[in-house]
C-alpha atoms as a PDB file:
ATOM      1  CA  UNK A   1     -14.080  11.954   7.804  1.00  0.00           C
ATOM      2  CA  UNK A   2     -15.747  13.028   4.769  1.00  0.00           C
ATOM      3  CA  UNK A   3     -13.496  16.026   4.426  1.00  0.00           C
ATOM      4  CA  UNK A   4     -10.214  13.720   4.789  1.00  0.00           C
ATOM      5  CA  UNK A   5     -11.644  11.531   2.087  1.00  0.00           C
ATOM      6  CA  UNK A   6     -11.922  14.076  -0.254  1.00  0.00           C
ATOM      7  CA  UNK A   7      -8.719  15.915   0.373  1.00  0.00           C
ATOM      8  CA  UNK A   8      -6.845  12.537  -0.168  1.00  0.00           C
ATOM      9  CA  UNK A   9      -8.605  12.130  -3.580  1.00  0.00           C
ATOM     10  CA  UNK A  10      -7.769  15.261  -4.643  1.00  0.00           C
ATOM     11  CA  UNK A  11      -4.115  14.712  -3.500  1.00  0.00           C
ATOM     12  CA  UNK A  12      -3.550  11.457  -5.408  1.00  0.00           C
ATOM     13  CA  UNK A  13      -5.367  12.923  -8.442  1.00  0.00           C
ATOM     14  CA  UNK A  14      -3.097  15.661  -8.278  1.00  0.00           C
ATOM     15  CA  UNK A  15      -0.078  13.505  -7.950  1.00  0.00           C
ATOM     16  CA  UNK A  16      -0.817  10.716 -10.520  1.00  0.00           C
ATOM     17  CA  UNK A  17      -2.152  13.070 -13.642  1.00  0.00           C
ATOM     18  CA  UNK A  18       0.530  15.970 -13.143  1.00  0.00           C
ATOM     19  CA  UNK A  19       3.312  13.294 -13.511  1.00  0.00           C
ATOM     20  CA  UNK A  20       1.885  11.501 -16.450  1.00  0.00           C
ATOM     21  CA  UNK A  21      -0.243  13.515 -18.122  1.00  0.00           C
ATOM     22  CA  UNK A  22       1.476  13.508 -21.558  1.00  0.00           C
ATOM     23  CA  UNK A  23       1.534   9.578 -21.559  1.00  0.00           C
ATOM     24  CA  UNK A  24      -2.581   9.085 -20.678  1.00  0.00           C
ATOM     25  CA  UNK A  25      -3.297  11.699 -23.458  1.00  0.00           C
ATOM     26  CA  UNK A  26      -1.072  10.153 -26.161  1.00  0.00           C
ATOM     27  CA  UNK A  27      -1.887   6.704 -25.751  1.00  0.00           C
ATOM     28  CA  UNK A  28      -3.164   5.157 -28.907  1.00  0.00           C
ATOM     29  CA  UNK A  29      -6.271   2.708 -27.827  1.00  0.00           C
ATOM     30  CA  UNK A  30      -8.628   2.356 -25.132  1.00  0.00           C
ATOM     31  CA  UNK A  31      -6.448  -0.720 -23.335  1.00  0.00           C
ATOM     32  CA  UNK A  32      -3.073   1.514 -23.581  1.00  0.00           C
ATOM     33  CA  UNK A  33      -4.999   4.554 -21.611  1.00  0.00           C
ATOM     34  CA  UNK A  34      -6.681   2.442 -19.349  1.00  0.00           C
ATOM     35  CA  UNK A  35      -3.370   0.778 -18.410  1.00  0.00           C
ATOM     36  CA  UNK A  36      -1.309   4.367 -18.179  1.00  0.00           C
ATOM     37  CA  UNK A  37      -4.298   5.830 -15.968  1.00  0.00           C
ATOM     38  CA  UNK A  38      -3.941   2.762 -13.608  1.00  0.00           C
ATOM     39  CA  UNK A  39      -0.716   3.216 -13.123  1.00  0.00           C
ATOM     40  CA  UNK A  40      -0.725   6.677 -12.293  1.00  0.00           C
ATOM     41  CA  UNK A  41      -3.584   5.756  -9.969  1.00  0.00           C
ATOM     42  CA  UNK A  42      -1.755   3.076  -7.994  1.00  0.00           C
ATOM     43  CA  UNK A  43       1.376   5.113  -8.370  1.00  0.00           C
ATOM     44  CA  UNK A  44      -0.331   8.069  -6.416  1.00  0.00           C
ATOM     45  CA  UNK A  45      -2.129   5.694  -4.177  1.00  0.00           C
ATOM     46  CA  UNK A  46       1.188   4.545  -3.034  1.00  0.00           C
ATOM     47  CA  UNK A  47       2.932   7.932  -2.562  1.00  0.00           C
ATOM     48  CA  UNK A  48      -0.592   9.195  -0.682  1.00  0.00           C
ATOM     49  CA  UNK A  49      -1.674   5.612   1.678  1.00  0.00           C
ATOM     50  CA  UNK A  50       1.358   3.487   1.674  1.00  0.00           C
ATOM     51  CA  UNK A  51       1.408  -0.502   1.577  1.00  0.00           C
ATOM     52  CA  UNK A  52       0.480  -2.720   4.376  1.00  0.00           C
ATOM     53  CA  UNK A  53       2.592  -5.238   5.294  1.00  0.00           C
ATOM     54  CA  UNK A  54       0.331  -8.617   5.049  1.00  0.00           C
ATOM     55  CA  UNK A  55      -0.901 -11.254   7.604  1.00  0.00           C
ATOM     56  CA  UNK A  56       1.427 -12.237  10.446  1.00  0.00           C
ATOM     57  CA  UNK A  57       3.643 -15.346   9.418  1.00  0.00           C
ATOM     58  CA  UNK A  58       3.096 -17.028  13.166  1.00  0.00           C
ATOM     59  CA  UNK A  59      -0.355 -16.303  15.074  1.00  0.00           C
ATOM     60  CA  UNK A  60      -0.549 -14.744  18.287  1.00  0.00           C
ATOM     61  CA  UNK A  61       2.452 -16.477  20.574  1.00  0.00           C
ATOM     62  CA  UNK A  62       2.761 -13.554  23.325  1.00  0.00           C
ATOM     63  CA  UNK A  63       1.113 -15.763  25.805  1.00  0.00           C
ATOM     64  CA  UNK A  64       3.890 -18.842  24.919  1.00  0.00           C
ATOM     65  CA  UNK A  65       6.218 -19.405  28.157  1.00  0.00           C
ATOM     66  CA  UNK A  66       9.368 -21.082  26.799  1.00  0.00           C
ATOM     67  CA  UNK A  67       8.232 -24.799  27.754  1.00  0.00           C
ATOM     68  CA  UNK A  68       5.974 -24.143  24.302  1.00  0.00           C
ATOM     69  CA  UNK A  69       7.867 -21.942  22.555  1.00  0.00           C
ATOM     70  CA  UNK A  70      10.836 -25.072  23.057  1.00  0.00           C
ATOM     71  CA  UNK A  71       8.256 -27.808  21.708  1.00  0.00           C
ATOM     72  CA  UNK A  72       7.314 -25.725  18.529  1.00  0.00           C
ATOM     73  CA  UNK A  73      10.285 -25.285  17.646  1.00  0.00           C
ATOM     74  CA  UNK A  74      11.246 -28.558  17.716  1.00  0.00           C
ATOM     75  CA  UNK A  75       7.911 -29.390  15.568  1.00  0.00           C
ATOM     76  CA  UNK A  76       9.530 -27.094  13.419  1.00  0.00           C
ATOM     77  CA  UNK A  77      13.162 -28.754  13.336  1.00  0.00           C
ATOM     78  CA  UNK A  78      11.603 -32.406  12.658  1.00  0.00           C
ATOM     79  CA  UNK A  79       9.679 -30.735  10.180  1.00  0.00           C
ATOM     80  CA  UNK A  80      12.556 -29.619   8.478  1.00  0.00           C
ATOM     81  CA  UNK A  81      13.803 -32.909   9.117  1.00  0.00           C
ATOM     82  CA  UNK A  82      11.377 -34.945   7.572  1.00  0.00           C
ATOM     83  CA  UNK A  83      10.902 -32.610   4.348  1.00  0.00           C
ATOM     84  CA  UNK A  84      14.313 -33.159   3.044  1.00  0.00           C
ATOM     85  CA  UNK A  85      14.944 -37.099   4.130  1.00  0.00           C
ATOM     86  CA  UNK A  86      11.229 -37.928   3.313  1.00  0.00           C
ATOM     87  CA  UNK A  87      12.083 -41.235   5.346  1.00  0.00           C
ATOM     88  CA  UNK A  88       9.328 -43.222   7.711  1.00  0.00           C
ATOM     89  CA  UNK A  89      11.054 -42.765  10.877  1.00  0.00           C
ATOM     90  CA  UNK A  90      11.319 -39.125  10.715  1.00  0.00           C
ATOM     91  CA  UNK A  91       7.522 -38.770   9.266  1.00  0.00           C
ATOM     92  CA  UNK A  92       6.846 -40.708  12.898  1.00  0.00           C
ATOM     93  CA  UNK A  93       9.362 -38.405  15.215  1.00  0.00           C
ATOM     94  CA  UNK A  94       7.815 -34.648  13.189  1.00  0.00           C
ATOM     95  CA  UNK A  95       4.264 -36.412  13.869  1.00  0.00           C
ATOM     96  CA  UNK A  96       5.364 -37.093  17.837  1.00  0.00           C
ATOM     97  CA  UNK A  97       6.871 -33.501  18.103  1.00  0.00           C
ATOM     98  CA  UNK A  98       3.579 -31.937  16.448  1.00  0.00           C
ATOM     99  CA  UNK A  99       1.120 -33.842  18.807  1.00  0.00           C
ATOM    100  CA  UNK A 100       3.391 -32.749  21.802  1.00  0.00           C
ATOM    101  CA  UNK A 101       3.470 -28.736  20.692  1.00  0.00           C
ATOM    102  CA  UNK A 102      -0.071 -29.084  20.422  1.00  0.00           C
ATOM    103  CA  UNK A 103      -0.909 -30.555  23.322  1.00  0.00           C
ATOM    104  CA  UNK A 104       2.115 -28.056  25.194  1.00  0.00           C
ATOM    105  CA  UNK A 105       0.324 -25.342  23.608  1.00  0.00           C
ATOM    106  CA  UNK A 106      -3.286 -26.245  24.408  1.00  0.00           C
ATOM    107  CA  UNK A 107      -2.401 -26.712  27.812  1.00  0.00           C
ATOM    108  CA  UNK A 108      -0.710 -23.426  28.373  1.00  0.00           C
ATOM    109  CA  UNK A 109      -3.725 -21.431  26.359  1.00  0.00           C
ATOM    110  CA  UNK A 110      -6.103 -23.460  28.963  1.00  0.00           C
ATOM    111  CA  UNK A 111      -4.019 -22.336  31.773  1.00  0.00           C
ATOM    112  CA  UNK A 112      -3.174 -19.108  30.750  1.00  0.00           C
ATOM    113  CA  UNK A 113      -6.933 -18.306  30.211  1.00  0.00           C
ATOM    114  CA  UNK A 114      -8.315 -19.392  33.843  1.00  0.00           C
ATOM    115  CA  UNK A 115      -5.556 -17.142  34.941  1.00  0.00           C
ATOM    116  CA  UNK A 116      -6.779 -14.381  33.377  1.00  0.00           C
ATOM    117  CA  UNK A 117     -10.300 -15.221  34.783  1.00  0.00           C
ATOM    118  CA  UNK A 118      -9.219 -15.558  38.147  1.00  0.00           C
ATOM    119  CA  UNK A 119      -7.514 -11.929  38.592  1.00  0.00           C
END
């Protein structure tokens, strides 16, 4: 682990400071070499480790059966709904639709949990 550590430090040194050398040496003040050298850092960092992609959007639905995957998406809809008329009535139907995909979804995490006791 240690070793892998230090060979990917020496790699994105290597990358970052061959590439840029010229611009981190000239720089005029303090600020303008401390900005060049962090971007030859995160540069490097990016060739050598890659970005992650962020938090899922949606959390864990592989356990959704299509009864709940049906309701949320109709949460969803009235949601849409609702955000563009801004009207009482559709407030009411988005707030029906999200009590139902909760209480779809509750139900089928409840049942698909004492299933997975049972076996």
């Amino acid at each position: 682990m240690e070793a892998e550590r230090a060979q990917c430090k020496t790699r994105i040194c290597s990358i970052g400071i061959t590439e840029r050398k010229d611009e981190v040496l000239e720089a005029d003040s303090v600020e303008n070499k401390w900005n060049a050298m962090r971007e030859v850092w995160q540069k490097a960092t990016e060739q050598v480790c890659g970005w992650t992609k962020g938090p899922p959007r949606h959390s864990e639905t592989w356990w959704w059966n299509d009864v709940v995957a049906k309701a949320v998406e109709e949460k969803r809809r009235s949601y849409k709904i609702w955000h563009k008329t801004k009207t009482a009535s559709d407030r009411y139907k988005y707030k029906e639709a999200r009590r139902n995909a909760r209480s779809v979804a509750n139900g089928c995490s409840l049942f698909f949990f004492y299933t997975m006791l049972n076996v």
